[in-house]
Protein backbone atom coordinates (compact mmCIF):
# COMPACT_ATOMS: atom_id res chain seq x y z
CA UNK A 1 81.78 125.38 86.70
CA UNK A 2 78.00 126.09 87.64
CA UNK A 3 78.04 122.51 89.71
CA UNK A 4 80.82 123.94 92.11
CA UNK A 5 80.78 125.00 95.26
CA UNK A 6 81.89 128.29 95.52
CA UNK A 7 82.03 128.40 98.89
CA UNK A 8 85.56 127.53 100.62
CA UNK A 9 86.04 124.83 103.32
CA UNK A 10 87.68 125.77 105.68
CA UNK A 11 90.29 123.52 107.54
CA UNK A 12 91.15 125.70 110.52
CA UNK A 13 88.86 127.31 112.81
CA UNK A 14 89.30 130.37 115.71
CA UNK A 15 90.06 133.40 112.64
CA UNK A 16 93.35 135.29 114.16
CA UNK A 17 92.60 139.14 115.39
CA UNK A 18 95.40 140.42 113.61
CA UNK A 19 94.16 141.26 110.37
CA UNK A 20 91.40 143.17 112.04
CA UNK A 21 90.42 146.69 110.45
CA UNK A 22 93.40 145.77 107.94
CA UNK A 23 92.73 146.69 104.27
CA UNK A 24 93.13 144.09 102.29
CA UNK A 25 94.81 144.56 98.51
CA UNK A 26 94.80 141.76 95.91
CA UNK A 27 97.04 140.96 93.09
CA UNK A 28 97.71 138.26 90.44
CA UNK A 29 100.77 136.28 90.07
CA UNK A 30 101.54 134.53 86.71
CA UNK A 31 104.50 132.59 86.17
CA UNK A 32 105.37 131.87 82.74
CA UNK A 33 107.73 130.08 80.74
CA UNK A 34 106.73 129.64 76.78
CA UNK A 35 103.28 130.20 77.08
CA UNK A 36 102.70 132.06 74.15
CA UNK A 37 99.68 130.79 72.74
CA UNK A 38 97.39 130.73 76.04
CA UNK A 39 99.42 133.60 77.59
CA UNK A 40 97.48 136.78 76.35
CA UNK A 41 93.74 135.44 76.80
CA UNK A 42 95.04 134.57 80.49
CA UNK A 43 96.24 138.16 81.00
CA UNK A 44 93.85 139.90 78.96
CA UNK A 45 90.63 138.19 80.78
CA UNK A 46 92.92 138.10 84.90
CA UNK A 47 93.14 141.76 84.34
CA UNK A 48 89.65 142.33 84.23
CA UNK A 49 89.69 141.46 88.11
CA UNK A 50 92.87 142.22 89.97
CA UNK A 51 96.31 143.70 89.10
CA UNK A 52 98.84 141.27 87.13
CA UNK A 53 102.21 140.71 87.59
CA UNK A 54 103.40 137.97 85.18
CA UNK A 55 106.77 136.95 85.72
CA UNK A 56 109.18 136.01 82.37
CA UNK A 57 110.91 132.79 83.50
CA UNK A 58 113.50 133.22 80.81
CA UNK A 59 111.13 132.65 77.68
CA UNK A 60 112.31 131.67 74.14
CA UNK A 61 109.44 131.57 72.43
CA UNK A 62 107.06 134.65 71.98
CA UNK A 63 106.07 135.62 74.98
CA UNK A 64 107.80 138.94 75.39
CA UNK A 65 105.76 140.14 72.35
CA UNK A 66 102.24 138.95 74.32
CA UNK A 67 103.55 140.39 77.22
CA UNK A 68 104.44 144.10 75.01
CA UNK A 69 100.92 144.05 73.43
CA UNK A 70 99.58 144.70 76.72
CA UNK A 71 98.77 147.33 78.91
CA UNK A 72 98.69 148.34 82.61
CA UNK A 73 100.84 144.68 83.35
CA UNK A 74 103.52 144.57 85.63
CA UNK A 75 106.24 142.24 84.43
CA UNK A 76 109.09 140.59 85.80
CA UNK A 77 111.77 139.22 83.38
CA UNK A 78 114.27 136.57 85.04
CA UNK A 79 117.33 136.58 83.29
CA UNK A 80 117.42 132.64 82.46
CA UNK A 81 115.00 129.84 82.57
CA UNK A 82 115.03 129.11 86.75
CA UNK A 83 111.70 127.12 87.73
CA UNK A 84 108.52 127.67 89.16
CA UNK A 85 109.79 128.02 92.25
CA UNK A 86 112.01 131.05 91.56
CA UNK A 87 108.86 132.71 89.29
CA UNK A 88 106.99 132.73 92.63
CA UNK A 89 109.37 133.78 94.49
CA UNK A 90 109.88 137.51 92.38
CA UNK A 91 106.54 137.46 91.96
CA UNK A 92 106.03 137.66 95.32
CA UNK A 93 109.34 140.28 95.85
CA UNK A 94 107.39 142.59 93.08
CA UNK A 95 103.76 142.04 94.83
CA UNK A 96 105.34 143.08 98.22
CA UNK A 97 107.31 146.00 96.89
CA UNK A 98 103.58 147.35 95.34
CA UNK A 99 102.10 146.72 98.81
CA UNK A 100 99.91 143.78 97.76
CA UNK A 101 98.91 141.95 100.64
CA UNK A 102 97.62 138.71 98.97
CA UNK A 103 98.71 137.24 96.09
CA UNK A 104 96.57 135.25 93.53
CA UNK A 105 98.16 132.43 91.56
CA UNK A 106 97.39 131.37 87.83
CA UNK A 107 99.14 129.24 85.27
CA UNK A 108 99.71 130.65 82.12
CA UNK A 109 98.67 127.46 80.17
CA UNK A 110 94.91 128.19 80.10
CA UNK A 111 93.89 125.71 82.45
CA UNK A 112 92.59 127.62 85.33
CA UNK A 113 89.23 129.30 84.79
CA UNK A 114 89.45 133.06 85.59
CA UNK A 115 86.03 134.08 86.25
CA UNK A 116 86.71 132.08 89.51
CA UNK A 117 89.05 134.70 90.85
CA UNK A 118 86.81 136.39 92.85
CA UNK A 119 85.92 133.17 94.82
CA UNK A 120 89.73 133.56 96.22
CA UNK A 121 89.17 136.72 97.07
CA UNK A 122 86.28 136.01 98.88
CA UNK A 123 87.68 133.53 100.99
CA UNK A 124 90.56 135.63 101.81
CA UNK A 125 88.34 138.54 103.13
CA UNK A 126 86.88 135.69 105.91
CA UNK A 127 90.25 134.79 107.07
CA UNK A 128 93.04 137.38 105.52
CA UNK A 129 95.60 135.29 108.05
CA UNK A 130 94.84 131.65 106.13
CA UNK A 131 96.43 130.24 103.19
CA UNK A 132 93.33 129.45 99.97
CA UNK A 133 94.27 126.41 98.23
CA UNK A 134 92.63 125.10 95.31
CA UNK A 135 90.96 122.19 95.02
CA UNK A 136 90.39 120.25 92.03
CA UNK A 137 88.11 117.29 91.00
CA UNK A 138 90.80 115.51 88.82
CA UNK A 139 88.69 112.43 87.74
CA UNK A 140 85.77 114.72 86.95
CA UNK A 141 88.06 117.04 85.02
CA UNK A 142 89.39 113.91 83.13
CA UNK A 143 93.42 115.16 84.08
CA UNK A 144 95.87 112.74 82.74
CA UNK A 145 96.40 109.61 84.70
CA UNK A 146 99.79 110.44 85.43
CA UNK A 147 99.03 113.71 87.04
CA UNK A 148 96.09 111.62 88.77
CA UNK A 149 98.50 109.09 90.61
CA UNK A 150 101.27 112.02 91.33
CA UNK A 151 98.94 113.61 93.03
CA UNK A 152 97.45 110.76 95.51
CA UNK A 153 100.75 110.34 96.20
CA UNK A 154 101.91 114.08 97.57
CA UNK A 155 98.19 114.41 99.11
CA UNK A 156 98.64 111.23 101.29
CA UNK A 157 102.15 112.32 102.31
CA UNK A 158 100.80 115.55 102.91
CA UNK A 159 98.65 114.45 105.41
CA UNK A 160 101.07 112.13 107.07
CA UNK A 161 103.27 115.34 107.65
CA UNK A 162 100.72 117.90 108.77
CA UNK A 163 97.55 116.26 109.66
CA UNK A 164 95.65 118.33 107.12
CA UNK A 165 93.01 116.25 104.46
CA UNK A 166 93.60 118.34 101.00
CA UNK A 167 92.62 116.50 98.27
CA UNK A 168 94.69 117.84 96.37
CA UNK A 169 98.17 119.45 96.79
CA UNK A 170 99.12 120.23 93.66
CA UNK A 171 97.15 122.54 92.16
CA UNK A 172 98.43 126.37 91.21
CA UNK A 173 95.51 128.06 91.77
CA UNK A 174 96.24 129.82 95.24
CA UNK A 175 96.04 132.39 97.25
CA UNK A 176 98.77 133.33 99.87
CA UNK A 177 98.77 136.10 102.35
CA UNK A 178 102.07 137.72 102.29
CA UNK A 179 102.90 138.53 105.78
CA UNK A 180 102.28 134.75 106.42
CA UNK A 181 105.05 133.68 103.48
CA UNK A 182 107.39 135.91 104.63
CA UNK A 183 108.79 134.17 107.29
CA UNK A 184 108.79 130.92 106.24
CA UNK A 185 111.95 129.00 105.60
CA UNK A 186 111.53 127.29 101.91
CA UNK A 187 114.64 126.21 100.19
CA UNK A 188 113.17 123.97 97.76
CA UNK A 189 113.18 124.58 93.66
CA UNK A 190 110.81 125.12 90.59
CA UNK A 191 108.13 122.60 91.39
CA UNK A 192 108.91 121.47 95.43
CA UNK A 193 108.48 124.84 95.96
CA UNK A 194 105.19 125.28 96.39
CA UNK A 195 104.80 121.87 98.28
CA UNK A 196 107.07 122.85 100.81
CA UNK A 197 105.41 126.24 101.43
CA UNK A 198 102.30 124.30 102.26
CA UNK A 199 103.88 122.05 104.73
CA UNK A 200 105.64 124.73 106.41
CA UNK A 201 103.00 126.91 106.77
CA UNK A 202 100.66 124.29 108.17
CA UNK A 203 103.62 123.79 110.83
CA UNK A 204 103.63 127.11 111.62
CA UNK A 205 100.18 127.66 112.39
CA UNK A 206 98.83 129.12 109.37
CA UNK A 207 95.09 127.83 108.56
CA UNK A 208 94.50 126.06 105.12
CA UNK A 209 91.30 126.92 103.75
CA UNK A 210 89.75 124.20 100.74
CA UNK A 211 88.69 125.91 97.68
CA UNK A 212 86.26 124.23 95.52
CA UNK A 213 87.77 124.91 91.21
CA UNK A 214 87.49 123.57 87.85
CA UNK A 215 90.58 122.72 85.83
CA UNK A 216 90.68 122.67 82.15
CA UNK A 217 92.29 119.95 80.51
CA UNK A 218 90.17 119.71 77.33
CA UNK A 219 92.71 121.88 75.28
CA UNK A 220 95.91 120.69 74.06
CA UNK A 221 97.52 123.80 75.49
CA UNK A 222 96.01 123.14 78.52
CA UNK A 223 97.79 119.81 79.07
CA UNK A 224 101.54 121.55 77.74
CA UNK A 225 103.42 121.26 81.04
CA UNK A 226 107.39 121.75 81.72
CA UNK A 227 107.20 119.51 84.38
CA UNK A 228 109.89 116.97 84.41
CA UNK A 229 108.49 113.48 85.20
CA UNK A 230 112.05 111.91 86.46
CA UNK A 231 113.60 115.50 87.58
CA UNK A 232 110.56 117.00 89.08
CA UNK A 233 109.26 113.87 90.54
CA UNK A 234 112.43 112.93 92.50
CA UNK A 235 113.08 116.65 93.70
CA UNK A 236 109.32 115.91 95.10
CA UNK A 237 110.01 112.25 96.42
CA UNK A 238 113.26 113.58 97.95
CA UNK A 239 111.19 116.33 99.39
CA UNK A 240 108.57 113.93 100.92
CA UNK A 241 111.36 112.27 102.65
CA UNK A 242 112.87 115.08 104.37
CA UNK A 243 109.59 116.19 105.45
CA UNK A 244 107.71 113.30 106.71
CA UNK A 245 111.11 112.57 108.54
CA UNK A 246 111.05 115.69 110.23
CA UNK A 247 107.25 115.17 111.01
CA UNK A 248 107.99 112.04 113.13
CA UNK A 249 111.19 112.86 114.31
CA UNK A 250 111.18 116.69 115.44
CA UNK A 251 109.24 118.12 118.25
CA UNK A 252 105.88 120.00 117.14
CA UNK A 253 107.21 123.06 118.78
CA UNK A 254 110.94 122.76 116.99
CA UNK A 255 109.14 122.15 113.92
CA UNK A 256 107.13 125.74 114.27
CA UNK A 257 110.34 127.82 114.91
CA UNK A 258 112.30 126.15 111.95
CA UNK A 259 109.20 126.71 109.58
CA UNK A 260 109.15 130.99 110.52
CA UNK A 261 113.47 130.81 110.37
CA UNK A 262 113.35 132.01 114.20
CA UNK A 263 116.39 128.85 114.59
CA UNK A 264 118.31 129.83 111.42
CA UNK A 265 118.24 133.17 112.18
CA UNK A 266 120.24 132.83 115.53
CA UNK A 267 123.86 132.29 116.24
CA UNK A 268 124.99 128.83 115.65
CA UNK A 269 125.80 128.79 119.29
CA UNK A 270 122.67 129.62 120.37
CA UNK A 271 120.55 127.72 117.56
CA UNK A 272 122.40 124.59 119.03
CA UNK A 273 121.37 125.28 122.76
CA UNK A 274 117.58 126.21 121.35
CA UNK A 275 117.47 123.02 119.19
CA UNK A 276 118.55 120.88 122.24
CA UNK A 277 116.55 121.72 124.61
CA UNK A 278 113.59 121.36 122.18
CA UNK A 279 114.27 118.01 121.10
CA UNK A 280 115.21 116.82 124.94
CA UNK A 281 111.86 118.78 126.70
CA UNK A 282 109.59 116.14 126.09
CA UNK A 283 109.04 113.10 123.85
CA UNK A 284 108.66 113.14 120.12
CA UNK A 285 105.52 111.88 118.70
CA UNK A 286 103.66 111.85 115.29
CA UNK A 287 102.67 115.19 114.50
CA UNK A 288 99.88 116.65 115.95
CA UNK A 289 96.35 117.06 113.90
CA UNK A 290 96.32 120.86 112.82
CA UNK A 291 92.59 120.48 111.40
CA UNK A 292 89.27 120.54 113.18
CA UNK A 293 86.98 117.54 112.85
């Protein structure tokens, strides 16, 4: 952990105004499903930073009794087994409703170091406005092959459809300014979900700042995942379609006001007239690169 940089990289430059003199109010987001055994060292040792809000995605095993053994949690409980996509989602309801304004994301499973929660925090406080993402070194950390290859994969397609060099695009060690995921229009499920969110929000203008972590996968807990390698991975293929489609085919400017929901929010009349004249007012090219040099 010592040999990281803790400093982010940042992939956006001019820092937006808006945020100026705003207080800024962290909390952690922890989505769980069947976690038990890693699930009260993560909370225990996350609390000793920011607020937690853990979210129960319809656990059988014993989480519920982790989750009662603690104190001053916040805790969600999902009536049924629904995805990662829908644990972020109410965790993010449930930080908004406390008047968080950024949210820090863990896993439950042990892999993501804690002590390196303050380095999201500190990147946040130099641009509030951008979106932290973290980076791992997956051949360093020795990750599984499998998770290796998945994610060259969604990192080149994620730079084919935004213009934006991550090296990595798949990690759940974030954090996301609120009044910047608001808007956005995300309809994709459990593990697309937080893919999409970073496509859309590099559409709409929302910086992507590079941060530096270390990822545990020494542990056999560590490596437990309920990702689906045929379901999850062609929810994610499918996903990659739509988007890089839309990234070639659909104006730069008509890609912006479908990412914030200004189009689906208007009348279908009117979403029609807006979505012509878009496409029609000038020629559609590859997208545009969002990033500095």
């Amino acid at each position: 952990m010592n040999e990281l940089a803790h400093a982010s990289t940042e992939i956006e430059t001019a820092p937006s105004t808006a945020w100026a003199g705003a207080s800024l109010n962290f909390c952690i987001v922890i989505p769980v499903f069947n976690h038990g055994l890693t699930l009260g060292r993560v909370v225990c040792e996350a609390k000793a930073h920011f607020p937690v809000i853990v979210v129960n995605d319809g656990c059988t095993d014993n989480s519920d009794s982790v989750l009662a053994a603690e104190t001053a949690l916040t805790v969600v409980r999902l009536p049924r087994n629904q995805g990662k996509g829908a644990a972020l989602r109410a965790g993010f309801a449930k930080a908004k409703e406390l008047g968080f304004t950024h949210v820090i994301t863990m896993d439950a499973d042990g892999q993501h170091a804690t002590g390196e929660l303050p380095w999201f925090a500190t990147a946040s406080r130099r641009r509030p406005d951008a979106l932290i993402v973290g980076v791992r070194d997956l051949v360093k950390e020795n990750a599984p092959r499998g998770r290796r290859v998945t994610n060259d994969l969604s990192t080149f397609w994620f730079q084919m459809q935004t213009g934006v060099p991550l090296t990595d695009t798949q990690c759940g060690f974030r954090c996301y300014p609120l009044r910047a995921l608001h808007p956005l229009h995300v309809t994709s499920q459990r593990y697309a979900y937080e893919l999409e969110v970073m496509v859309r929000a590099a559409w709409s203008g929302v910086p992507l700042v590079a941060q530096p972590v270390s990822a545990d996968y020494a542990a056999a807990t560590s490596r437990l995942s309920h990702f689906d390698p045929w379901r999850d991975l062609a929810r994610i293929a499918l996903l990659h379609a739509r988007l890089t489609l839309q990234a070639f085919c659909v104006p730069a400017r008509l890609r912006k006001l479908s990412a914030n929901e200004e189009v689906h929010r208007l009348p279908f009349g009117q979403k029609l007239k807006t979505i012509l004249r878009l496409l029609f007012s000038g020629a559609t090219a590859t997208p545009e690169k969002l990033v500095g040099p």
